[in-house]
PDB file of N, CA and C in Angstrom:
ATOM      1  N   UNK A   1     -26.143  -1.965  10.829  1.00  0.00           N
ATOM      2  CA  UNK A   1     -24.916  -2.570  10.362  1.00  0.00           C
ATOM      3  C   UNK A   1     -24.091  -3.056  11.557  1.00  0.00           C
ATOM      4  N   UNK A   2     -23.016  -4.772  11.764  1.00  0.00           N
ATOM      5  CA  UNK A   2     -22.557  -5.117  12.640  1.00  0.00           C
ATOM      6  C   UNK A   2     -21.594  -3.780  12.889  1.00  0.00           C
ATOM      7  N   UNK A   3     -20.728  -3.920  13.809  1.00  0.00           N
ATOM      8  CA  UNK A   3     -19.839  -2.574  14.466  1.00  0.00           C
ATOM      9  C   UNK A   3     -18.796  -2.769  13.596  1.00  0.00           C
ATOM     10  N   UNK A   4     -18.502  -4.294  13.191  1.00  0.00           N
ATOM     11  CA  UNK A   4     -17.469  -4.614  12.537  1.00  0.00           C
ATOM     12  C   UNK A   4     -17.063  -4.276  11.515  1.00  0.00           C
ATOM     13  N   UNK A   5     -18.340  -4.513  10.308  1.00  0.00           N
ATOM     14  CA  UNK A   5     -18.096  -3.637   9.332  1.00  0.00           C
ATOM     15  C   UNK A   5     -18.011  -2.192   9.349  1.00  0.00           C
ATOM     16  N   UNK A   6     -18.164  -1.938  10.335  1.00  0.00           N
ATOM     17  CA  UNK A   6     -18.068   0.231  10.203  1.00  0.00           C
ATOM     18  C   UNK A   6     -16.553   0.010  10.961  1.00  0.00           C
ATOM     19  N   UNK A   7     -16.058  -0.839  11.128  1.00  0.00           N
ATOM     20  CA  UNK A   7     -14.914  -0.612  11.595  1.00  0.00           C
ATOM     21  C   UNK A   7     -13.972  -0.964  10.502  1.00  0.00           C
ATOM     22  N   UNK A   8     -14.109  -2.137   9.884  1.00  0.00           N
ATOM     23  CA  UNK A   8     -12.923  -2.606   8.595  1.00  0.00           C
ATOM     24  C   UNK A   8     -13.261  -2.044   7.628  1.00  0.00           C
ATOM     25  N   UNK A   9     -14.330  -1.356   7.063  1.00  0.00           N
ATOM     26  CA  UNK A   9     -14.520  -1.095   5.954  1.00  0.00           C
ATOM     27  C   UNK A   9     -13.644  -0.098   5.689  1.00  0.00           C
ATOM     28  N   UNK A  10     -13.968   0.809   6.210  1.00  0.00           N
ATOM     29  CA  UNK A  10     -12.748   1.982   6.027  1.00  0.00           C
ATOM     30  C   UNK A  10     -10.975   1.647   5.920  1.00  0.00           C
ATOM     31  N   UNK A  11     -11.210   0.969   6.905  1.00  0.00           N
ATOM     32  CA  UNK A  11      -9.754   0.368   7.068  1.00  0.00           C
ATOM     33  C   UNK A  11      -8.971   0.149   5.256  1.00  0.00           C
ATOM     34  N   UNK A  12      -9.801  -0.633   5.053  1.00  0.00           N
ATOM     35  CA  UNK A  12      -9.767  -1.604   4.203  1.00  0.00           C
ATOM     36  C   UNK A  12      -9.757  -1.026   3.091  1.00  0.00           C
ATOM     37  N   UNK A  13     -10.739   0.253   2.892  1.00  0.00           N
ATOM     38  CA  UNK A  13     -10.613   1.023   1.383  1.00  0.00           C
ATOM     39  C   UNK A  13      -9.409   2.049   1.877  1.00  0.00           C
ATOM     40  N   UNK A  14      -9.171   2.529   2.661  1.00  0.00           N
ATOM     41  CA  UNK A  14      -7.918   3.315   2.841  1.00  0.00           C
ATOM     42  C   UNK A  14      -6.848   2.695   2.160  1.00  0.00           C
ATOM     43  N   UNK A  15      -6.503   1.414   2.678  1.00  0.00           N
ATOM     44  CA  UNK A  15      -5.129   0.989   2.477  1.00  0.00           C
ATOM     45  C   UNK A  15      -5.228   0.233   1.270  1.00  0.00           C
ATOM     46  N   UNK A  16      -6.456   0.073   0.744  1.00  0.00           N
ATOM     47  CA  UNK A  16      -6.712   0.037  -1.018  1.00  0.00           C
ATOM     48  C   UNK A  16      -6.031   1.053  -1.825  1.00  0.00           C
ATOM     49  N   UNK A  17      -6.581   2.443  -1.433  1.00  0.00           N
ATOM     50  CA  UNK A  17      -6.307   3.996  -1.597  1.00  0.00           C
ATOM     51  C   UNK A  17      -5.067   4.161  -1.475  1.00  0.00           C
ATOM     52  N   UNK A  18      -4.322   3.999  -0.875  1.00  0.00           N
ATOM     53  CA  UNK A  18      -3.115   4.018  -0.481  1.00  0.00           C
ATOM     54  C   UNK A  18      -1.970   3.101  -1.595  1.00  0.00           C
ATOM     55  N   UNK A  19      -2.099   2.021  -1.758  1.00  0.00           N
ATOM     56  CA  UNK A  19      -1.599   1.261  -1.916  1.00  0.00           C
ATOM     57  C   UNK A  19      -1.928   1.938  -3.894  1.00  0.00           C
ATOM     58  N   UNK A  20      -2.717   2.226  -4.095  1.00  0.00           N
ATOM     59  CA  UNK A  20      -3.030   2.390  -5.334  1.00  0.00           C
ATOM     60  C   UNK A  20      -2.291   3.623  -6.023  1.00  0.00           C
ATOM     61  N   UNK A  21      -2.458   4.756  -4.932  1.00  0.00           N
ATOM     62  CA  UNK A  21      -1.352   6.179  -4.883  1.00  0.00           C
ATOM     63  C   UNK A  21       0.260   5.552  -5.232  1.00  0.00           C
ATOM     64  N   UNK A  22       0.451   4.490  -4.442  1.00  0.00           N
ATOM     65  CA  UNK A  22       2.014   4.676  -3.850  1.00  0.00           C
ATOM     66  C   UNK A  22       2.419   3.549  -5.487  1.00  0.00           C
ATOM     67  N   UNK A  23       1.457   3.326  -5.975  1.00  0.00           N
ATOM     68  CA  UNK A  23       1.638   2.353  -7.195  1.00  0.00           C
ATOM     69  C   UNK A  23       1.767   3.596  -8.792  1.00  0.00           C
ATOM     70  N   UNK A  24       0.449   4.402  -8.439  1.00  0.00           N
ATOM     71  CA  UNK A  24       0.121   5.370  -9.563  1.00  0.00           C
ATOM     72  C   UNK A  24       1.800   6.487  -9.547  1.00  0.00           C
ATOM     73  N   UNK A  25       2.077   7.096  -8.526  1.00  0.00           N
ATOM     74  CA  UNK A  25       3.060   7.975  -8.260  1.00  0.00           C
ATOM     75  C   UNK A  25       4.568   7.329  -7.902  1.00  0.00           C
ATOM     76  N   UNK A  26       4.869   6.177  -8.237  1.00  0.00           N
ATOM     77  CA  UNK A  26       6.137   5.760  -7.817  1.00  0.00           C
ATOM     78  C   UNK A  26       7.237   6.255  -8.770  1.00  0.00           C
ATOM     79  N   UNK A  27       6.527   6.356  -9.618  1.00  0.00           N
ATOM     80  CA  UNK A  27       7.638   6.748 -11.109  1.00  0.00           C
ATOM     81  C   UNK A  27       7.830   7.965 -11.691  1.00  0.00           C
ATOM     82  N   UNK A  28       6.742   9.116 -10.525  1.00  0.00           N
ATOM     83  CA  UNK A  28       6.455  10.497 -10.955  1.00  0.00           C
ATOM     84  C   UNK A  28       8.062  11.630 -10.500  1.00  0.00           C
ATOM     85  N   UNK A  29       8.056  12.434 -11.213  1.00  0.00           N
ATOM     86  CA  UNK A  29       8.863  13.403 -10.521  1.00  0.00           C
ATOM     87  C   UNK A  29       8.466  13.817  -8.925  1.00  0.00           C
ATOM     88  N   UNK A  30       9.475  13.854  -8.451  1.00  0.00           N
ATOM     89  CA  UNK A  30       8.867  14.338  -6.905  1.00  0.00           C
ATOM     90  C   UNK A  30       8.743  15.736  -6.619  1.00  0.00           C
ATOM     91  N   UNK A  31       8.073  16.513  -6.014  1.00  0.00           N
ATOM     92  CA  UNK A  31       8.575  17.866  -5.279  1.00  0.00           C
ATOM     93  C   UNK A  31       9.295  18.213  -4.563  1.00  0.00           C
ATOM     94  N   UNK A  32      10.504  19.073  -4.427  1.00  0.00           N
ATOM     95  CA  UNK A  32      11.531  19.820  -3.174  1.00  0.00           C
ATOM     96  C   UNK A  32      10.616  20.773  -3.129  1.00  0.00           C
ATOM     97  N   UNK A  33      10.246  21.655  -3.702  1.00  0.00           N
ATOM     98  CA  UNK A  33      10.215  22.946  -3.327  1.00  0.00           C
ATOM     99  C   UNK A  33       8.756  23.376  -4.044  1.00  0.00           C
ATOM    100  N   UNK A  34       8.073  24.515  -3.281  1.00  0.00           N
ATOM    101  CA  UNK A  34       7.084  25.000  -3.508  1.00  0.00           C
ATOM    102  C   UNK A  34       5.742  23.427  -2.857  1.00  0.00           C
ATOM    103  N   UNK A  35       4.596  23.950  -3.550  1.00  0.00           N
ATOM    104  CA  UNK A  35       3.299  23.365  -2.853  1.00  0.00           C
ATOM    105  C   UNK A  35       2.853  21.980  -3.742  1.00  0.00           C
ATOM    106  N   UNK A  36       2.684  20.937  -3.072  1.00  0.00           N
ATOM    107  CA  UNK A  36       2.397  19.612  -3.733  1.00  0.00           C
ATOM    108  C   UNK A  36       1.202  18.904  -2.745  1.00  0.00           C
ATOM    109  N   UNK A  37       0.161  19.473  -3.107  1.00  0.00           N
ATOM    110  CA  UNK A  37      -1.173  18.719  -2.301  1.00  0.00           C
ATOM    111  C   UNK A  37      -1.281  17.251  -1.824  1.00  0.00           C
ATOM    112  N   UNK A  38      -0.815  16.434  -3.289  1.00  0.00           N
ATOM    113  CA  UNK A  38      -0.033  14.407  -3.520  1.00  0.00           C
ATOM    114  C   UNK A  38       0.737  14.619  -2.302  1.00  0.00           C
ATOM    115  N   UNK A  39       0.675  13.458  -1.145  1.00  0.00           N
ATOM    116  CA  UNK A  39       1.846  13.474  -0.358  1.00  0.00           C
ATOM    117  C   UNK A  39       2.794  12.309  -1.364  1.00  0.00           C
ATOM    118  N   UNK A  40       2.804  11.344  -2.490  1.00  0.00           N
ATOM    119  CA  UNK A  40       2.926  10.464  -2.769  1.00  0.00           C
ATOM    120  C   UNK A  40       3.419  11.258  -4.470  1.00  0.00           C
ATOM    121  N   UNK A  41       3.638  12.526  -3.803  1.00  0.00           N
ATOM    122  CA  UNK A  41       4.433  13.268  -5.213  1.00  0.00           C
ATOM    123  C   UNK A  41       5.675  13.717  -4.605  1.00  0.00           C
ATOM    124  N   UNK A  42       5.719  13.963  -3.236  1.00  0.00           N
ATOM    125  CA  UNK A  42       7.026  14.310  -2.410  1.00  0.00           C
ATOM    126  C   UNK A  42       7.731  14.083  -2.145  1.00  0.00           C
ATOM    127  N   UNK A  43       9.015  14.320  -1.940  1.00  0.00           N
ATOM    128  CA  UNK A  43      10.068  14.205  -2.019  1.00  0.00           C
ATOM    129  C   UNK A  43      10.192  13.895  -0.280  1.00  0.00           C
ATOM    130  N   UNK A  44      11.195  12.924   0.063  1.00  0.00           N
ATOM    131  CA  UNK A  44      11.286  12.445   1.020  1.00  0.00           C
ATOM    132  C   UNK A  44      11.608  13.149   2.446  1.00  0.00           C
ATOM    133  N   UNK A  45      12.419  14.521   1.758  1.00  0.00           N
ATOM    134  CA  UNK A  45      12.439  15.794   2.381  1.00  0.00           C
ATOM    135  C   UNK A  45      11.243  16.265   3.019  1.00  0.00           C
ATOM    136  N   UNK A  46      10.444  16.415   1.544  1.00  0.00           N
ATOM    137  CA  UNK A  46       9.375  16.971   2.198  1.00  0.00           C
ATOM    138  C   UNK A  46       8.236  16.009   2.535  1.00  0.00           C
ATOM    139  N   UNK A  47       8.324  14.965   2.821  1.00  0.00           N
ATOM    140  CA  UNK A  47       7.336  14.269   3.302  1.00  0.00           C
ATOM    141  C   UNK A  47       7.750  14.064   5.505  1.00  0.00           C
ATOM    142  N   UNK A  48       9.029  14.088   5.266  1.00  0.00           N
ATOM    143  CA  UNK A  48       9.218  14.518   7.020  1.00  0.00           C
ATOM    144  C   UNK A  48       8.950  15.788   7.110  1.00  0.00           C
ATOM    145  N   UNK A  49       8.815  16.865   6.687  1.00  0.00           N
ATOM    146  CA  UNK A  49       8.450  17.984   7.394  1.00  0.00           C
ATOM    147  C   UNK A  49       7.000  18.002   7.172  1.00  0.00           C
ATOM    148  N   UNK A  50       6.186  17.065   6.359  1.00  0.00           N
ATOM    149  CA  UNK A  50       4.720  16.538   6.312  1.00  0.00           C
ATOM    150  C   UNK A  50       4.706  16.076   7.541  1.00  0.00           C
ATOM    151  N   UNK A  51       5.087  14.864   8.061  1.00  0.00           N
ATOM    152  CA  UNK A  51       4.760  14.465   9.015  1.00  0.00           C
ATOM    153  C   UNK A  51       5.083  15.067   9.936  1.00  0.00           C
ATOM    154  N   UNK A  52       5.741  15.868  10.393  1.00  0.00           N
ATOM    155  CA  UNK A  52       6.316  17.086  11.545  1.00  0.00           C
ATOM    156  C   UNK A  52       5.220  17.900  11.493  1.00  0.00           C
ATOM    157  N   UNK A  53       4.370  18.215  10.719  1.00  0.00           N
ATOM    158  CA  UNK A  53       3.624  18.957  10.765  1.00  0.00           C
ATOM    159  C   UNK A  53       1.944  18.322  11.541  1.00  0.00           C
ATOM    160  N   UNK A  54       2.218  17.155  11.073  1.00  0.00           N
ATOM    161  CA  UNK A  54       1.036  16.108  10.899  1.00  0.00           C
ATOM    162  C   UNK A  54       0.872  16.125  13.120  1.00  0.00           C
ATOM    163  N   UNK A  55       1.914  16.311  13.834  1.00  0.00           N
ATOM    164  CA  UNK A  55       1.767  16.212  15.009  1.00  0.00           C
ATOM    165  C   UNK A  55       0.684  16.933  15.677  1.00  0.00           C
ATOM    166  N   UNK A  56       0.390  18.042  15.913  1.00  0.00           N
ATOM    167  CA  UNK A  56      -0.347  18.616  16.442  1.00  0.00           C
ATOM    168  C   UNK A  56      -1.644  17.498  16.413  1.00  0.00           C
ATOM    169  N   UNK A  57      -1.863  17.835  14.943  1.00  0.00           N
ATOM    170  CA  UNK A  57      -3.375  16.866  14.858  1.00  0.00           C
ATOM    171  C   UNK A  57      -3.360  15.659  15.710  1.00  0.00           C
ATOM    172  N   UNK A  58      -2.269  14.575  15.895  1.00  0.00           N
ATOM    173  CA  UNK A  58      -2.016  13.494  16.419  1.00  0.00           C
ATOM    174  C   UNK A  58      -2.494  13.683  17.579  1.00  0.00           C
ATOM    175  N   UNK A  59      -1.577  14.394  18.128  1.00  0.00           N
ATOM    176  CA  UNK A  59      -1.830  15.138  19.719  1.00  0.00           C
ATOM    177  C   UNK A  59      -3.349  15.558  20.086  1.00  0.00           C
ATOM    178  N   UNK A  60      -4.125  16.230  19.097  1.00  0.00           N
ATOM    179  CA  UNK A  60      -5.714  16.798  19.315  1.00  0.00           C
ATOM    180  C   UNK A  60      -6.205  15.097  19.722  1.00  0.00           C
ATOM    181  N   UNK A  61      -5.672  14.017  18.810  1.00  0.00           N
ATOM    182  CA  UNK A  61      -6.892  13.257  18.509  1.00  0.00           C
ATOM    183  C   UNK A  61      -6.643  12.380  19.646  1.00  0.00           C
ATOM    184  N   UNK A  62      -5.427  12.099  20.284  1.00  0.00           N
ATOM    185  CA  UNK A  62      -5.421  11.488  21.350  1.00  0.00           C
ATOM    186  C   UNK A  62      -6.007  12.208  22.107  1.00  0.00           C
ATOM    187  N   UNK A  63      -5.851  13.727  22.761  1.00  0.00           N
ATOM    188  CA  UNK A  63      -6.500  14.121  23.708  1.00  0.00           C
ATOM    189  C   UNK A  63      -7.969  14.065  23.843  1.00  0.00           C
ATOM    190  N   UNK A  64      -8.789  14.099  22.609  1.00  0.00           N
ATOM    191  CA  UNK A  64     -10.205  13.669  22.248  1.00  0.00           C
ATOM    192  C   UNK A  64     -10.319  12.187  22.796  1.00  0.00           C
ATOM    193  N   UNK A  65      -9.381  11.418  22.128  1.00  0.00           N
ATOM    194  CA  UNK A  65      -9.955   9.832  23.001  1.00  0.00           C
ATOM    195  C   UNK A  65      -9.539  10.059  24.414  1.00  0.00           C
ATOM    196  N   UNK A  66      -8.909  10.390  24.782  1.00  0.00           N
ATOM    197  CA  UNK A  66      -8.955  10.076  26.344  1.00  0.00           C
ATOM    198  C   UNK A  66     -10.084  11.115  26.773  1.00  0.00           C
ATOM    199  N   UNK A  67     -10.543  12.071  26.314  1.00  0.00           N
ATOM    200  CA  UNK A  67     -11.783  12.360  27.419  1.00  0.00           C
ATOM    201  C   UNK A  67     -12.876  12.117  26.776  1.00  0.00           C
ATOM    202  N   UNK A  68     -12.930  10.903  25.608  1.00  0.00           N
ATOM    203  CA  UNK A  68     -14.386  10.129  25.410  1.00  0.00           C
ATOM    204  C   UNK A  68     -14.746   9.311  26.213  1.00  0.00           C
ATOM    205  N   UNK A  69     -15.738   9.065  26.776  1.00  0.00           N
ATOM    206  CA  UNK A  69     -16.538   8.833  28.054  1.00  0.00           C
ATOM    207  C   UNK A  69     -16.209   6.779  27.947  1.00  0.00           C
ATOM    208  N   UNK A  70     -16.939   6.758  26.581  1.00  0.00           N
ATOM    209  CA  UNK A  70     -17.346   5.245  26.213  1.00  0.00           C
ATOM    210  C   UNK A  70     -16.405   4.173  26.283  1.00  0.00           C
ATOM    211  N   UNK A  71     -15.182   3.895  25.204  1.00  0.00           N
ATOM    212  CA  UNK A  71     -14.067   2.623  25.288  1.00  0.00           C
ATOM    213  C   UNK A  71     -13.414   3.067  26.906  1.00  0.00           C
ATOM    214  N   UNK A  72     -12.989   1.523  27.249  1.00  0.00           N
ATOM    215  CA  UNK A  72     -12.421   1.267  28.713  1.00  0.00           C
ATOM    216  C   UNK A  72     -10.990   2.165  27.994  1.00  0.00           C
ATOM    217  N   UNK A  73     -10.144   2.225  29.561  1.00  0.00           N
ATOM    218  CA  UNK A  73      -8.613   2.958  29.399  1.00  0.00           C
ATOM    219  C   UNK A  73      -8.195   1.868  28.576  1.00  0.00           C
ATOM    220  N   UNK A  74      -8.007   0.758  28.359  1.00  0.00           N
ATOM    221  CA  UNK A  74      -6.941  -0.295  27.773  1.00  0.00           C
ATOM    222  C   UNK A  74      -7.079   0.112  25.994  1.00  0.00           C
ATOM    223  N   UNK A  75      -8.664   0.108  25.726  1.00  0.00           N
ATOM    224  CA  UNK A  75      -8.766   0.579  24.246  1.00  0.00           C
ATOM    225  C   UNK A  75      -8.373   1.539  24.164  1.00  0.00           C
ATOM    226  N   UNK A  76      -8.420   2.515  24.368  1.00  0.00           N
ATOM    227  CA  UNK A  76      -7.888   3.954  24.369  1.00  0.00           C
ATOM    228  C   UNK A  76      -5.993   4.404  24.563  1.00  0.00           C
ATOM    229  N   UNK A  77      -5.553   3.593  25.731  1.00  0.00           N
ATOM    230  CA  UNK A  77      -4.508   3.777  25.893  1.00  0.00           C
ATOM    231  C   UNK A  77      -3.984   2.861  24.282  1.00  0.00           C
ATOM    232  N   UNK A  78      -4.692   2.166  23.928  1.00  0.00           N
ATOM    233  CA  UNK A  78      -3.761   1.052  22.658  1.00  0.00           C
ATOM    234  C   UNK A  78      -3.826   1.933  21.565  1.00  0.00           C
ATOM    235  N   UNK A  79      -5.139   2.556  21.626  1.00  0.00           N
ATOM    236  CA  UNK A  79      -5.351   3.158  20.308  1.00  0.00           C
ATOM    237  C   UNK A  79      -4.139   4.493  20.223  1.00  0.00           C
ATOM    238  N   UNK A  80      -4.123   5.082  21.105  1.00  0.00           N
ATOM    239  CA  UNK A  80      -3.311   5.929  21.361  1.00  0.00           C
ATOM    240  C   UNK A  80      -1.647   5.649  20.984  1.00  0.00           C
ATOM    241  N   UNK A  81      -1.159   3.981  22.099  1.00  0.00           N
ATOM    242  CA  UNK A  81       0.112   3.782  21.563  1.00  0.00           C
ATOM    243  C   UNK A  81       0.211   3.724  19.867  1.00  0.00           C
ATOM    244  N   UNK A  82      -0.774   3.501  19.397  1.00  0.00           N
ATOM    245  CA  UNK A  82      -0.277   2.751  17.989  1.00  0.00           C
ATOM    246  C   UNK A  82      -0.444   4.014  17.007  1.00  0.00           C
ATOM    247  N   UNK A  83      -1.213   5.494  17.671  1.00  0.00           N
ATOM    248  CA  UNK A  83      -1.059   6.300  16.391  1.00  0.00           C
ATOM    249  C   UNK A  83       0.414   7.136  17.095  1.00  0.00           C
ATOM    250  N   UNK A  84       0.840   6.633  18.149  1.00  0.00           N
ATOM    251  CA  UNK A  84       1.988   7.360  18.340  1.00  0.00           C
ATOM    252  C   UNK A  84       3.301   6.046  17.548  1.00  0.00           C
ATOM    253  N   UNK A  85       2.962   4.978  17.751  1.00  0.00           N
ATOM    254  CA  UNK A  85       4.129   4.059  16.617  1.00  0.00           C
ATOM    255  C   UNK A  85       4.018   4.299  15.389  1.00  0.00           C
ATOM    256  N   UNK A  86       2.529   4.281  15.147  1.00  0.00           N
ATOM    257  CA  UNK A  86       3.112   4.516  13.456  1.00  0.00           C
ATOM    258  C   UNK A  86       3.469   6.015  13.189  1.00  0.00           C
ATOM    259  N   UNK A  87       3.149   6.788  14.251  1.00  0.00           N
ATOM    260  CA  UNK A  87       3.597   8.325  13.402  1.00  0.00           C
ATOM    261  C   UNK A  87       5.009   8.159  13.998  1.00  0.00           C
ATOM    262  N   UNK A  88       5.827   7.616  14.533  1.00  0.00           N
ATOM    263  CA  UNK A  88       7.307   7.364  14.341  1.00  0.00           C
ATOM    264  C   UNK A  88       8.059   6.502  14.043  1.00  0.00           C
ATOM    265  N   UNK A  89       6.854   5.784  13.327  1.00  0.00           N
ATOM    266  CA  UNK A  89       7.740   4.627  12.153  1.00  0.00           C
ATOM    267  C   UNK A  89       7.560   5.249  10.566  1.00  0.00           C
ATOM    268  N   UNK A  90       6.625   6.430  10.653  1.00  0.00           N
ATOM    269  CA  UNK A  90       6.564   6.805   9.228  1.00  0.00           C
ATOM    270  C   UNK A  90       8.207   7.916   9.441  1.00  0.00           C
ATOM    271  N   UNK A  91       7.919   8.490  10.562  1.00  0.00           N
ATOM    272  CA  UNK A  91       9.092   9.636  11.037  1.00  0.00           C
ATOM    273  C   UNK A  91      10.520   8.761  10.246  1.00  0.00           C
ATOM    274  N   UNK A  92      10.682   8.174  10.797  1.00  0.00           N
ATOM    275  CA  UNK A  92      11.909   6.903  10.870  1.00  0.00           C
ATOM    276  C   UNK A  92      12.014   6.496   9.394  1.00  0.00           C
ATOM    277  N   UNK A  93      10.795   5.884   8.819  1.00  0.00           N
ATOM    278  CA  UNK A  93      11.540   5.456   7.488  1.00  0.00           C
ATOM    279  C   UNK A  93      11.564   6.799   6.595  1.00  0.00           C
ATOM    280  N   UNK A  94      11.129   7.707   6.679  1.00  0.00           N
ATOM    281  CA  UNK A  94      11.466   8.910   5.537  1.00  0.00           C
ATOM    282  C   UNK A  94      12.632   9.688   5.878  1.00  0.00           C
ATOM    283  N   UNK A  95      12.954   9.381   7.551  1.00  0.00           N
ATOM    284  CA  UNK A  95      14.513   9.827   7.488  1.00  0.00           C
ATOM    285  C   UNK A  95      15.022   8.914   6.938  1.00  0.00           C
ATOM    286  N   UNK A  96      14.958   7.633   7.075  1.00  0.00           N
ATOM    287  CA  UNK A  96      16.036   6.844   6.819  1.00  0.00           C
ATOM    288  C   UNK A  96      16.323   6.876   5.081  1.00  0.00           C
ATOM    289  N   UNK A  97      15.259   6.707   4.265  1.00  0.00           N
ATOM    290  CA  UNK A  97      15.337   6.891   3.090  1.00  0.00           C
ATOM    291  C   UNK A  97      15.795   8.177   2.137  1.00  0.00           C
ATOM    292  N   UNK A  98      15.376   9.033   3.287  1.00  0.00           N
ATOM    293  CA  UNK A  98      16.052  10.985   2.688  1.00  0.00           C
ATOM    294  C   UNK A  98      17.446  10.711   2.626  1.00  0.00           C
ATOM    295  N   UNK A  99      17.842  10.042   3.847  1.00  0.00           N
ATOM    296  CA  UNK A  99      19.623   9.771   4.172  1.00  0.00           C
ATOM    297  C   UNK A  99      20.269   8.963   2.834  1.00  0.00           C
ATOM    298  N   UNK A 100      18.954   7.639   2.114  1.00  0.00           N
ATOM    299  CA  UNK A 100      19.681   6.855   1.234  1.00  0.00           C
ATOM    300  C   UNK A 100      19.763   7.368   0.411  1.00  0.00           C
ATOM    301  N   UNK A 101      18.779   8.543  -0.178  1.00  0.00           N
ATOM    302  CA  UNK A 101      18.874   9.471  -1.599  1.00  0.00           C
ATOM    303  C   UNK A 101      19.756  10.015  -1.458  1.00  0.00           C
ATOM    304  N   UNK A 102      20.221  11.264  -0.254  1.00  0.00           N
ATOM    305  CA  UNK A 102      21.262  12.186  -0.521  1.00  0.00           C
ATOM    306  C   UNK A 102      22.490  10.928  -0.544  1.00  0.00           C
ATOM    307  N   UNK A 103      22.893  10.051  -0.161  1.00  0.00           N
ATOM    308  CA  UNK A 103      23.962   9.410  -0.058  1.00  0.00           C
ATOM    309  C   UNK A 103      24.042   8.627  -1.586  1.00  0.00           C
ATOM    310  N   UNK A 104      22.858   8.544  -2.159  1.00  0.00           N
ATOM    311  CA  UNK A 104      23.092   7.837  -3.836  1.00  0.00           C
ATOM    312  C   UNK A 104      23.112   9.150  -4.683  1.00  0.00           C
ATOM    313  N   UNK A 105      22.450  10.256  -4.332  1.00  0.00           N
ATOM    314  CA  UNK A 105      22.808  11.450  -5.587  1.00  0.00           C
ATOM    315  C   UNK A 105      24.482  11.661  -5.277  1.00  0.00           C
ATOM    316  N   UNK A 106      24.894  12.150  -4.281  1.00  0.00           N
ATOM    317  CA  UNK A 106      26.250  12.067  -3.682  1.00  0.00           C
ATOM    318  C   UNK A 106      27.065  11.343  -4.740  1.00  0.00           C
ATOM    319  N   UNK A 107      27.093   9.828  -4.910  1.00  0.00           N
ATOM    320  CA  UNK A 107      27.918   9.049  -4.665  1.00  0.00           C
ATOM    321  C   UNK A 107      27.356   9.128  -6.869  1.00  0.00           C
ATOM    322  N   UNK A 108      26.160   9.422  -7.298  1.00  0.00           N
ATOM    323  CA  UNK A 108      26.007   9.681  -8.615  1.00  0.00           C
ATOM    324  C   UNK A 108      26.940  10.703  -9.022  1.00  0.00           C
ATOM    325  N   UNK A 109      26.636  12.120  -8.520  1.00  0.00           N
ATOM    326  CA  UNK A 109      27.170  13.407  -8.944  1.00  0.00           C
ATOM    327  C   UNK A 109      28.743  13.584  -8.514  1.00  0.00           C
TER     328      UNK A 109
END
């Protein structure tokens, strides 16, 4: 198989997967409290202390690419910047959105 397809394919059914969750669960009750396996059942609360949690792993997987022998530093260093942007652009919009809920229940109740 070209490299290409083992590279987009996944890509590609993920954010199928994804996109299909965030469609199926938009209208569901969310979770505060206790255990919710769905990240796409959670409550915005608890989807930042998801991703707070989600660091360590981040951290393993960069340290794994940098002492894989094979991609030059430039692939590696990119691959690296970009799982550190998106894990603080997911950080960023679930604060920002936790902030818009408590400020609309607030401004409801």
């Amino acid at each position: 198989m070209p490299i290409e397809f083992i590279t987009i394919f996944p890509i590609v059914t993920t954010m199928i997967a994804l996109l299909a969750f965030s469609l199926i669960f938009r209208k569901s009750d969310k979770v505060d409290k206790g255990f919710a396996l769905n990240y796409y059942r959670l409550s915005y609360r608890r989807k930042i202390i998801r991703t707070l949690y989600s660091l360590p792993f981040i951290l393993v997987c960069i340290v794994i690419i940098y002492i894989l022998p094979e991609p030059d530093f430039v692939f590696r260093a990119s691959i690296c910047i970009f799982l550190l942007i998106l894990f603080a652009a997911q950080l960023i919009y679930n604060i920002m959105m936790w902030k818009k809920k408590e400020k609309g229940q607030d401004l409801e109740g």
